[in-house]
PDB file of N, CA and C in Angstrom:
ATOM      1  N   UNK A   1       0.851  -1.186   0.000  1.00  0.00           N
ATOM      2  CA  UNK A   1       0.000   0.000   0.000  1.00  0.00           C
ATOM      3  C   UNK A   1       0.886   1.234   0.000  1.00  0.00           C
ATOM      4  N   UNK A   2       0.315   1.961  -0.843  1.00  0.00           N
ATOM      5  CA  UNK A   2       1.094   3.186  -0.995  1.00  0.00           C
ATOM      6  C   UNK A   2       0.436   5.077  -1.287  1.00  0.00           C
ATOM      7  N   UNK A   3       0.593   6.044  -0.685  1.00  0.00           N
ATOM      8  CA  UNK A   3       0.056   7.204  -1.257  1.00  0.00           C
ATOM      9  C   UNK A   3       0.785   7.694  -2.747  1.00  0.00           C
ATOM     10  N   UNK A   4       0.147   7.967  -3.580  1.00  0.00           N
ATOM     11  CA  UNK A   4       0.872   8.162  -5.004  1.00  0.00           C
ATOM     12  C   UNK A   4       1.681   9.395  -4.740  1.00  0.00           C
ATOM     13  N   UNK A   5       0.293  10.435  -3.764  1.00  0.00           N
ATOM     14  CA  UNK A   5       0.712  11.715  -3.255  1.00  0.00           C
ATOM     15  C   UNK A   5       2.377  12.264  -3.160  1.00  0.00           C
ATOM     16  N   UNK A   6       1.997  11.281  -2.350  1.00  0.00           N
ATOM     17  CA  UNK A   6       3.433  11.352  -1.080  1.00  0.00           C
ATOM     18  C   UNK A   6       4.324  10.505  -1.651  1.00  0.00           C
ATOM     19  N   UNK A   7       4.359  10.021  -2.278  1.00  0.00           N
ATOM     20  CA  UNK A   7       5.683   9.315  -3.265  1.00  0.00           C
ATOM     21  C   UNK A   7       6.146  10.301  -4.195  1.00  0.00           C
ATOM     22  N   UNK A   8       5.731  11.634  -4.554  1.00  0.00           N
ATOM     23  CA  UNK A   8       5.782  12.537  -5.343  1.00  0.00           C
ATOM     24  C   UNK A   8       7.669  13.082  -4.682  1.00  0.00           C
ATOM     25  N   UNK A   9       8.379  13.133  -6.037  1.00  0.00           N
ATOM     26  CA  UNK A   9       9.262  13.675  -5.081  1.00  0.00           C
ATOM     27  C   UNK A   9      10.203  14.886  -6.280  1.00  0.00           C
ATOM     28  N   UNK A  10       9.896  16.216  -5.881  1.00  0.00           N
ATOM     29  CA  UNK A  10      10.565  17.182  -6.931  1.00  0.00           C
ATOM     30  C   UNK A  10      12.056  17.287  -6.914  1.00  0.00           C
ATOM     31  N   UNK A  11      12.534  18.072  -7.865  1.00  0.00           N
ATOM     32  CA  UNK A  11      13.434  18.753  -7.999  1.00  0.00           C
ATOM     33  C   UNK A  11      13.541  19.854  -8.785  1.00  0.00           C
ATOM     34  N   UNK A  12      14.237  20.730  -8.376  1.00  0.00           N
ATOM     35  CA  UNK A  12      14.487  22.350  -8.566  1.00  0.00           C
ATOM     36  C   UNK A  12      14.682  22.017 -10.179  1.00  0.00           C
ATOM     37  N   UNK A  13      15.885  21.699 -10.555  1.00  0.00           N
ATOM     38  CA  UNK A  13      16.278  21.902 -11.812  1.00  0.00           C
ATOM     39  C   UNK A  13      15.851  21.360 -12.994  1.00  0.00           C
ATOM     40  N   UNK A  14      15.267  19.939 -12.967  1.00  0.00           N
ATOM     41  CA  UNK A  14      14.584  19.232 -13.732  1.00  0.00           C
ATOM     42  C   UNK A  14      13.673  18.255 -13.192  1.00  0.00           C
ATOM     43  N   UNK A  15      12.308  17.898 -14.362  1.00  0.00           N
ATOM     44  CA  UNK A  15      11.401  16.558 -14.068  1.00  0.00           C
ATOM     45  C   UNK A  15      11.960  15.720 -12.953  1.00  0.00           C
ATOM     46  N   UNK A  16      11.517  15.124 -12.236  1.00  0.00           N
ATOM     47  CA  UNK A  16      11.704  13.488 -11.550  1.00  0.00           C
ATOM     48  C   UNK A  16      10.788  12.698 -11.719  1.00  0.00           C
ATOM     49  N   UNK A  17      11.302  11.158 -11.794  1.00  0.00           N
ATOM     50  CA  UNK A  17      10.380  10.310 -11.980  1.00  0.00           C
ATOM     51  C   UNK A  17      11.151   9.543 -11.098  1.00  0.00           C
ATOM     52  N   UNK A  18      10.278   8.696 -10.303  1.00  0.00           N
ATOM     53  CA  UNK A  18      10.571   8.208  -9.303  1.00  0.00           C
ATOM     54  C   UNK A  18      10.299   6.431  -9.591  1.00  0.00           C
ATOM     55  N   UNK A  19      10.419   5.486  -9.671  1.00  0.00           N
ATOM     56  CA  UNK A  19       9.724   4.041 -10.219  1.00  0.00           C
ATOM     57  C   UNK A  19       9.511   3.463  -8.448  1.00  0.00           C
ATOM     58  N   UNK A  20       7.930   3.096  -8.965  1.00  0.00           N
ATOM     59  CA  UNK A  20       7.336   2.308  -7.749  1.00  0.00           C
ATOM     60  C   UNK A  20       7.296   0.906  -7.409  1.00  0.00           C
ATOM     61  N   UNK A  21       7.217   0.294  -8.587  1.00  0.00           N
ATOM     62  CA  UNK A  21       7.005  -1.082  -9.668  1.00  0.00           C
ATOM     63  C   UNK A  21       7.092  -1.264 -10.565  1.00  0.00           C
ATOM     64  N   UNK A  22       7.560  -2.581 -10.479  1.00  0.00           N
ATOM     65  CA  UNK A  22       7.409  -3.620 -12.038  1.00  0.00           C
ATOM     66  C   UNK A  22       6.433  -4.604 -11.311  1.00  0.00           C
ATOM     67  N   UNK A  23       5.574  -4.576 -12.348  1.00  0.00           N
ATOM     68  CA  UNK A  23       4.319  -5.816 -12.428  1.00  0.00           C
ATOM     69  C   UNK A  23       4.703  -6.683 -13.947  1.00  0.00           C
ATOM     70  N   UNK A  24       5.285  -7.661 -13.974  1.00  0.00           N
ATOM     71  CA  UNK A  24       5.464  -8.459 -15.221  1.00  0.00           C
ATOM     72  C   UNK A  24       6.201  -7.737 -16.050  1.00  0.00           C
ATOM     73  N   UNK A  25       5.887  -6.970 -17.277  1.00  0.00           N
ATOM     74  CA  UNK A  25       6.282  -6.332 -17.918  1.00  0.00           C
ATOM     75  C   UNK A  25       5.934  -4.717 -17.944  1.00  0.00           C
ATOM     76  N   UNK A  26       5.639  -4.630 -16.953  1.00  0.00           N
ATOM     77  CA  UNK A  26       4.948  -2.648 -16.472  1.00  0.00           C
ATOM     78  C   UNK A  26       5.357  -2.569 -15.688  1.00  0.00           C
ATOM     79  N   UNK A  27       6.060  -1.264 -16.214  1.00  0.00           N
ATOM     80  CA  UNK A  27       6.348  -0.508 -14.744  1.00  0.00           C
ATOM     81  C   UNK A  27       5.651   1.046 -14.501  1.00  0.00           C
ATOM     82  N   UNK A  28       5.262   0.745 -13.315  1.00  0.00           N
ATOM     83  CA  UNK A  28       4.680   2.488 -12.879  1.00  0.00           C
ATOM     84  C   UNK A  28       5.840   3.146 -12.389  1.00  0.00           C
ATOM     85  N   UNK A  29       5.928   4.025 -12.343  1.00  0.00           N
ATOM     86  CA  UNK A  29       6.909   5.628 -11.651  1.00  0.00           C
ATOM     87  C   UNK A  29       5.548   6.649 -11.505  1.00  0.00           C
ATOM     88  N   UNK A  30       6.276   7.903 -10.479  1.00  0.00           N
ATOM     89  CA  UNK A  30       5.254   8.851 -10.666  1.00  0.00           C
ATOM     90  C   UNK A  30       6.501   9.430 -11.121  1.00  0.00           C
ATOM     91  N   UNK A  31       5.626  10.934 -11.820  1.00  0.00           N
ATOM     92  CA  UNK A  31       6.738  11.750 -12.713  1.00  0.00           C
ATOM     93  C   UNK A  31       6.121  13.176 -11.840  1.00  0.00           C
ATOM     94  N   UNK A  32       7.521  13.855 -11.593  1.00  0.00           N
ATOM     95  CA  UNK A  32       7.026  15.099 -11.279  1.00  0.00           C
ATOM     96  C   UNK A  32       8.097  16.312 -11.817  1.00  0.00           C
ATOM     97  N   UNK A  33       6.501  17.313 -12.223  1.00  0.00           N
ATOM     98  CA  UNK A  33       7.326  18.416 -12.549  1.00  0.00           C
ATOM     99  C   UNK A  33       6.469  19.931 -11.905  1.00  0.00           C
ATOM    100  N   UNK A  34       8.107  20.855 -11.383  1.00  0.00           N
ATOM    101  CA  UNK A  34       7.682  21.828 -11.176  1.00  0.00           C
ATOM    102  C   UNK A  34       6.839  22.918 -12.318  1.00  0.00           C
ATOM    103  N   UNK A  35       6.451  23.719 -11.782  1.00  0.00           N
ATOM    104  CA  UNK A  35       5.786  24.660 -12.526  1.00  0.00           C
ATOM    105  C   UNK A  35       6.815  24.935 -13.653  1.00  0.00           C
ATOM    106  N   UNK A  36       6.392  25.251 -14.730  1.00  0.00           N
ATOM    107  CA  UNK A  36       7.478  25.408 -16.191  1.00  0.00           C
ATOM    108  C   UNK A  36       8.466  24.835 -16.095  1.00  0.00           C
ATOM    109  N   UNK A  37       8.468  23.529 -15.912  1.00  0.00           N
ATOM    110  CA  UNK A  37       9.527  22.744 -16.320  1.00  0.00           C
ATOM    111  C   UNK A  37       8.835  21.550 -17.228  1.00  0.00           C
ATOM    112  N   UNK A  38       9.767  21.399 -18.244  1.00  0.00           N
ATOM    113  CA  UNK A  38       9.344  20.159 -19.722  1.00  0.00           C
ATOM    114  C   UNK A  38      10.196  19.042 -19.935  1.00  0.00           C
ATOM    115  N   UNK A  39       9.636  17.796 -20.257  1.00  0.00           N
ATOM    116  CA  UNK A  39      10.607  16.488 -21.005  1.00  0.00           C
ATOM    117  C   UNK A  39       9.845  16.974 -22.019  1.00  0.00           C
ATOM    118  N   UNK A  40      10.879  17.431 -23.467  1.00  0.00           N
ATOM    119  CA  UNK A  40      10.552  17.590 -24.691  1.00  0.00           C
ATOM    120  C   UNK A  40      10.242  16.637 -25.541  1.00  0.00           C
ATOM    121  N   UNK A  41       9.021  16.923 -26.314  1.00  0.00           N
ATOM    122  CA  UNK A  41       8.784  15.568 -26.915  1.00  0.00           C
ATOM    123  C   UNK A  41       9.726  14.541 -27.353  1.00  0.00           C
ATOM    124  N   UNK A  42       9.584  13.286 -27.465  1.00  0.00           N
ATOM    125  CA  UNK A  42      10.509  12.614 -28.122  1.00  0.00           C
ATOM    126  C   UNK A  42      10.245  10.972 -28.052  1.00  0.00           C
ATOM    127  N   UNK A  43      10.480  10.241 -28.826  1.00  0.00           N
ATOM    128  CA  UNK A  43       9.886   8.825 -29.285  1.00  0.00           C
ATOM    129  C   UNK A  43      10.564   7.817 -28.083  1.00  0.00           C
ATOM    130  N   UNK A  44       9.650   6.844 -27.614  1.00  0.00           N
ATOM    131  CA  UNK A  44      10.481   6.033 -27.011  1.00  0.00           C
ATOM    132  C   UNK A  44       9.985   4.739 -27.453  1.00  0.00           C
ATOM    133  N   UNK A  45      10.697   3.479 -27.320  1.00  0.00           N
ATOM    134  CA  UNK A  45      10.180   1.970 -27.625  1.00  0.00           C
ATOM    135  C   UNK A  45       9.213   1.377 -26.828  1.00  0.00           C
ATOM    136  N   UNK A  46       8.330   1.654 -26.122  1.00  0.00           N
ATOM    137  CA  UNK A  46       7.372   1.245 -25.446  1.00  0.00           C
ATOM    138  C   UNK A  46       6.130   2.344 -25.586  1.00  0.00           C
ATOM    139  N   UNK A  47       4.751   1.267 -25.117  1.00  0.00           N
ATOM    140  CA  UNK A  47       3.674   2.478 -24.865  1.00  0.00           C
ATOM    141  C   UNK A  47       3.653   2.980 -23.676  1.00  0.00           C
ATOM    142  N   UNK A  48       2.721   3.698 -23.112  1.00  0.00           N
ATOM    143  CA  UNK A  48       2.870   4.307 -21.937  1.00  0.00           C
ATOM    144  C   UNK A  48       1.642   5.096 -21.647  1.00  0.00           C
ATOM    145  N   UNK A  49       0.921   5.309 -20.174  1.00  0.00           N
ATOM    146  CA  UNK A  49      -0.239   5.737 -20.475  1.00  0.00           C
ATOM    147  C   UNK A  49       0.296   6.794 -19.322  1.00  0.00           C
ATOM    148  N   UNK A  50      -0.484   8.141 -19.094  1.00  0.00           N
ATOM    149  CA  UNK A  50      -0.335   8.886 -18.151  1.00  0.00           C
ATOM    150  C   UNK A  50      -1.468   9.362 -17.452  1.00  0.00           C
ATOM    151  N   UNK A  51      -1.690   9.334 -16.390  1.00  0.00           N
ATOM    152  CA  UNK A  51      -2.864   9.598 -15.435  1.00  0.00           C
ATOM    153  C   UNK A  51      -1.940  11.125 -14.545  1.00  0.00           C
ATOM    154  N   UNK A  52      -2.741  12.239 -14.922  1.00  0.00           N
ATOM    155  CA  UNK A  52      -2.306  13.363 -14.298  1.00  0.00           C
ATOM    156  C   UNK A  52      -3.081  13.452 -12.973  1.00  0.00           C
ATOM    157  N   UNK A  53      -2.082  12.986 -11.523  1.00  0.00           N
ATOM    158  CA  UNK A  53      -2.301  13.087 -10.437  1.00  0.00           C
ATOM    159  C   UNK A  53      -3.144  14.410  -9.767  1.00  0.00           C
ATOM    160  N   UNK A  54      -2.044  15.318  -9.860  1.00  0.00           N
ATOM    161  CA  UNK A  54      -2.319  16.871  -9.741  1.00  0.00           C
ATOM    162  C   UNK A  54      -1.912  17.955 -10.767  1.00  0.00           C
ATOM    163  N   UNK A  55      -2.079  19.083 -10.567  1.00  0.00           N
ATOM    164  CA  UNK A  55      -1.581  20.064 -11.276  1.00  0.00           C
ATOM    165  C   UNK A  55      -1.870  20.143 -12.997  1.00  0.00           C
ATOM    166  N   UNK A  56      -1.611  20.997 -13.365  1.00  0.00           N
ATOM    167  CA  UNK A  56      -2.212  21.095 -15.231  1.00  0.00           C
ATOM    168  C   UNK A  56      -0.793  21.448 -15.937  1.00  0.00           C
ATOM    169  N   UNK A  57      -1.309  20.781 -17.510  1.00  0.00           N
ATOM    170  CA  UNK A  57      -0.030  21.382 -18.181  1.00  0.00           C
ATOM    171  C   UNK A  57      -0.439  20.377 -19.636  1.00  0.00           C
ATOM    172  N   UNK A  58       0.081  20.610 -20.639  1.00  0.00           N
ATOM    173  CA  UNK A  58       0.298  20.187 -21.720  1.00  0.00           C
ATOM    174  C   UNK A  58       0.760  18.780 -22.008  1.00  0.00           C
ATOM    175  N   UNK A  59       0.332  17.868 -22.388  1.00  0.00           N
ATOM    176  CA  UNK A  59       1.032  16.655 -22.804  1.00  0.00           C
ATOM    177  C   UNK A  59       0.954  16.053 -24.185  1.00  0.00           C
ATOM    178  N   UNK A  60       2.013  15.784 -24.724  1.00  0.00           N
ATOM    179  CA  UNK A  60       2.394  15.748 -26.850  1.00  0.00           C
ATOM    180  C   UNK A  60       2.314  14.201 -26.434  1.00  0.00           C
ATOM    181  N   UNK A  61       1.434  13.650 -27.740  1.00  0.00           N
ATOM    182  CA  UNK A  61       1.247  12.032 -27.477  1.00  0.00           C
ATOM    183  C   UNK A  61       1.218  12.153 -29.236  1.00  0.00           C
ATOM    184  N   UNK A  62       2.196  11.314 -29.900  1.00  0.00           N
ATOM    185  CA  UNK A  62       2.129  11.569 -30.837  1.00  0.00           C
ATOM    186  C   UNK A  62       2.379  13.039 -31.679  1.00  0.00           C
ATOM    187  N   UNK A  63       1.413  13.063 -32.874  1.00  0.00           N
ATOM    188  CA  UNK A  63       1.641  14.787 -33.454  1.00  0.00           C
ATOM    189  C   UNK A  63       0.274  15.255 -32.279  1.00  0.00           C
ATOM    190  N   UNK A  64      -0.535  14.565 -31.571  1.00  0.00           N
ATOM    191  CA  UNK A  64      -1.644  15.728 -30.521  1.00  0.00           C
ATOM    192  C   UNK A  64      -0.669  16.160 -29.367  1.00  0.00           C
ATOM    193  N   UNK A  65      -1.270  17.432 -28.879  1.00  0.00           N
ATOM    194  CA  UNK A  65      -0.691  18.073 -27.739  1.00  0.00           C
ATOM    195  C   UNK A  65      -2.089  18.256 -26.877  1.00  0.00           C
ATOM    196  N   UNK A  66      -2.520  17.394 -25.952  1.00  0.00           N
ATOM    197  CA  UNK A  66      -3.414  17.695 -25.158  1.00  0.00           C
ATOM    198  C   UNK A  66      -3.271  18.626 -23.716  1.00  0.00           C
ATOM    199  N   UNK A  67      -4.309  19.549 -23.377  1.00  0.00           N
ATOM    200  CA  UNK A  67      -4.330  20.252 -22.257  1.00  0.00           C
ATOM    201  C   UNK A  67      -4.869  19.428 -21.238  1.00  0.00           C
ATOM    202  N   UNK A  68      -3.863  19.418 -19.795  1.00  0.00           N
ATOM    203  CA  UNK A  68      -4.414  18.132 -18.737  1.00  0.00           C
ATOM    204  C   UNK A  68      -4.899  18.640 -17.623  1.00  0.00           C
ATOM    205  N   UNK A  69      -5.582  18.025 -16.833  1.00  0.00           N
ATOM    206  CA  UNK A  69      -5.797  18.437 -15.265  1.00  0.00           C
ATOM    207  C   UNK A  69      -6.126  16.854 -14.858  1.00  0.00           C
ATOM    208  N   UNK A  70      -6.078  17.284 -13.040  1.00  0.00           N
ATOM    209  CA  UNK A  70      -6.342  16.154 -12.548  1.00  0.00           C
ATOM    210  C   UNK A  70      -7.093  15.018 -13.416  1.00  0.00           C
ATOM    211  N   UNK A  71      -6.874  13.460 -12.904  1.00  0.00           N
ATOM    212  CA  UNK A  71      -7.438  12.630 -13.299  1.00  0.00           C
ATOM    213  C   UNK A  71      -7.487  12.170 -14.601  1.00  0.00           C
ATOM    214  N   UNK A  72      -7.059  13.022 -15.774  1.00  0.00           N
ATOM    215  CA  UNK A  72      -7.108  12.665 -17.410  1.00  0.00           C
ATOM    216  C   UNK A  72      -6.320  11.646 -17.580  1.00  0.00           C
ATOM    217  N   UNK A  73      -6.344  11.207 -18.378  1.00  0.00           N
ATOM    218  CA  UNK A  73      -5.731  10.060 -18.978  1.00  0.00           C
ATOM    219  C   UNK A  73      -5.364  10.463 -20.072  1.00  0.00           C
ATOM    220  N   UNK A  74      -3.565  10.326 -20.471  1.00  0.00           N
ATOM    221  CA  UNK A  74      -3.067  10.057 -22.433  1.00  0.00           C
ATOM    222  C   UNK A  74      -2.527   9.190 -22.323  1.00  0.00           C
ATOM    223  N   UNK A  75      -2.863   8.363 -23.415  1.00  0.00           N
ATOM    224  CA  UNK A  75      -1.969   7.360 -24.018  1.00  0.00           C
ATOM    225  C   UNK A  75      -1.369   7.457 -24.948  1.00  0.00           C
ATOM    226  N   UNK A  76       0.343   6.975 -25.046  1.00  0.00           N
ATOM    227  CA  UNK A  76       1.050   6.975 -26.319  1.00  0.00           C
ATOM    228  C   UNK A  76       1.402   5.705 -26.424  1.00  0.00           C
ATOM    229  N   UNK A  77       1.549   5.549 -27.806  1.00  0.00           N
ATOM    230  CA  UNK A  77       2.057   4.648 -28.950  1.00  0.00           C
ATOM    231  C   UNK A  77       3.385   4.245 -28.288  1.00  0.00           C
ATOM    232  N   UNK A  78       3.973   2.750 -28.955  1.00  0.00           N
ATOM    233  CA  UNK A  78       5.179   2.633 -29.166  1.00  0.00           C
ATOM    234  C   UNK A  78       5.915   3.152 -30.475  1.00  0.00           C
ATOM    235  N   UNK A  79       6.651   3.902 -29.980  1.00  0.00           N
ATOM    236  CA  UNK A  79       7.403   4.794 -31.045  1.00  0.00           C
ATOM    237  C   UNK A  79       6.780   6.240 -31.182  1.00  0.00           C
ATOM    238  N   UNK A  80       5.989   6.787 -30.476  1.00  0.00           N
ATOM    239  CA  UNK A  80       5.313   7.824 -30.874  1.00  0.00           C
ATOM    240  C   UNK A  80       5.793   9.272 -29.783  1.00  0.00           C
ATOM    241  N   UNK A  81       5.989  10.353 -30.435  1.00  0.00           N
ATOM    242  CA  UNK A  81       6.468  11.404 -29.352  1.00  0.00           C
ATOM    243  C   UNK A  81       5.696  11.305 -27.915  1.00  0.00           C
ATOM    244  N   UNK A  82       6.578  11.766 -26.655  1.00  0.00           N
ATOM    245  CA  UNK A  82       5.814  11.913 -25.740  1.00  0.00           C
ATOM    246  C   UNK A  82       6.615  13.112 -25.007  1.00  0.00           C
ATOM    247  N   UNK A  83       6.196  14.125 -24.595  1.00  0.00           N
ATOM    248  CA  UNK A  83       6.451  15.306 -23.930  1.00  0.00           C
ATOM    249  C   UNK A  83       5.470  15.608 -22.710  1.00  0.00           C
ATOM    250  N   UNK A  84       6.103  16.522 -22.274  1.00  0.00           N
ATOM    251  CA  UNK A  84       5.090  17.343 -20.820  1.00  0.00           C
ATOM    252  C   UNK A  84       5.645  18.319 -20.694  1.00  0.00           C
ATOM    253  N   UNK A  85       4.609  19.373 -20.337  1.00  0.00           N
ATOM    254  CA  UNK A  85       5.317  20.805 -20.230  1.00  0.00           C
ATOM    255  C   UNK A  85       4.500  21.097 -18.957  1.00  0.00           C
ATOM    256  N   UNK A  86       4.704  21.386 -17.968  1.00  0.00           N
ATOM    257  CA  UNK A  86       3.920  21.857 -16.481  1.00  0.00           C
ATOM    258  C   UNK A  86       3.435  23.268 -16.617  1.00  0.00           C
ATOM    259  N   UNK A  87       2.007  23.490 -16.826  1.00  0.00           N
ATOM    260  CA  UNK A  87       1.287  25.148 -16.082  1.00  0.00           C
ATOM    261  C   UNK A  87       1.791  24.911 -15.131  1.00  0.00           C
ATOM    262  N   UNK A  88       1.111  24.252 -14.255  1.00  0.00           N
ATOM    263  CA  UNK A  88       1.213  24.467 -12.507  1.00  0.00           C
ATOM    264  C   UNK A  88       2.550  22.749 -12.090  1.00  0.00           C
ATOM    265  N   UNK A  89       2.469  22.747 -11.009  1.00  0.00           N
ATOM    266  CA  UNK A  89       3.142  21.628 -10.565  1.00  0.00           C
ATOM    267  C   UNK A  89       2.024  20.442 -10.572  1.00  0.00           C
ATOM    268  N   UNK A  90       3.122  20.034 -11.408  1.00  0.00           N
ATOM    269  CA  UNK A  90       2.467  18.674 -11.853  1.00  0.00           C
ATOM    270  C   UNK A  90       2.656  17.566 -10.967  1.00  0.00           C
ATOM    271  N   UNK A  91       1.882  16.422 -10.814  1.00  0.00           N
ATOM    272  CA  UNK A  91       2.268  14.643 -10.261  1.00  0.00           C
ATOM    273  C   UNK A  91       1.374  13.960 -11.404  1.00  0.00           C
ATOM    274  N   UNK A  92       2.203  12.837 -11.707  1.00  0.00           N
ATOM    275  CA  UNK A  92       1.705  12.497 -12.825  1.00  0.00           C
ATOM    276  C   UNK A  92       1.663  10.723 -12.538  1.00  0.00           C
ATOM    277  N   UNK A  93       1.326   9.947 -13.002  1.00  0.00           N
ATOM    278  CA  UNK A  93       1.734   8.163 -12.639  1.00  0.00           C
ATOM    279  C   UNK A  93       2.113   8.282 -14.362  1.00  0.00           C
ATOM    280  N   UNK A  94       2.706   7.273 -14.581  1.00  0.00           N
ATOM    281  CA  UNK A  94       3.445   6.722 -16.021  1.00  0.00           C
ATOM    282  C   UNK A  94       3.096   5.636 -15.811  1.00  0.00           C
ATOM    283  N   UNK A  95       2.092   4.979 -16.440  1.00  0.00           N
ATOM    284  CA  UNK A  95       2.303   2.845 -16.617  1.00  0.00           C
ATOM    285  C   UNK A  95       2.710   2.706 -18.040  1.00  0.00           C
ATOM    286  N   UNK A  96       3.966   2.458 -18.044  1.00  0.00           N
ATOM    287  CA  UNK A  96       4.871   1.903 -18.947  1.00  0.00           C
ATOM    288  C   UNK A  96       4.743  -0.001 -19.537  1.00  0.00           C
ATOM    289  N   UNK A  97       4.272   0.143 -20.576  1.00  0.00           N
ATOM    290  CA  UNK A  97       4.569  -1.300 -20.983  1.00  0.00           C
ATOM    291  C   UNK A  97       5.600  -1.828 -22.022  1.00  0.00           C
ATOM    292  N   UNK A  98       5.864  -2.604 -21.945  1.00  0.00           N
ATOM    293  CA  UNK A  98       7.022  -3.112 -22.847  1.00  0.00           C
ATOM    294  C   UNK A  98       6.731  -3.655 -24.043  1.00  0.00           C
TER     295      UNK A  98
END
């Protein structure tokens, strides 16, 4: 048992992502970012879904750039851009599959 909350853990200068688990082939992390701070889009070999904990901000899934707040859900592709840009301070979960 765990608070997602409180597993949240920042840093000043850039994103953190923190990994909670591997379940089989998934792994969760929470990802956190301060206010205007970005991972610039960019392709990775797995899909990946994102559930925005707290805070709002932009997320590139593919060529879409969706606007987030609590609770939304994006999913990206394997192989497909994925970025985040923080309005406010973000907490985010990542379930990563392989």
């Amino acid at each position: 048992m765990m608070n997602l909350l409180e597993s949240a853990e920042f840093s000043e200068n850039t994103p953190s992502k923190k990994d909670l688990l591997r379940v089989g082939r998934t792994d969760i992390a929470v990802v956190c970012l301060k206010e205007g701070q970005a991972i610039p889009p960019h392709p990775e070999p797995y899909t990946v879904a994102f559930v925005v904990l707290a805070g709002e901000g932009a997320i590139t899934a593919g060529s879409s750039v969706h606007q987030e707040r609590p609770m939304d859900l994006v999913s990206v592709g394997r192989g497909e851009d994925r970025g985040i840009i923080a309005r406010t301070q973000m907490i985010l979960l990542g379930i990563r599959g392989l």
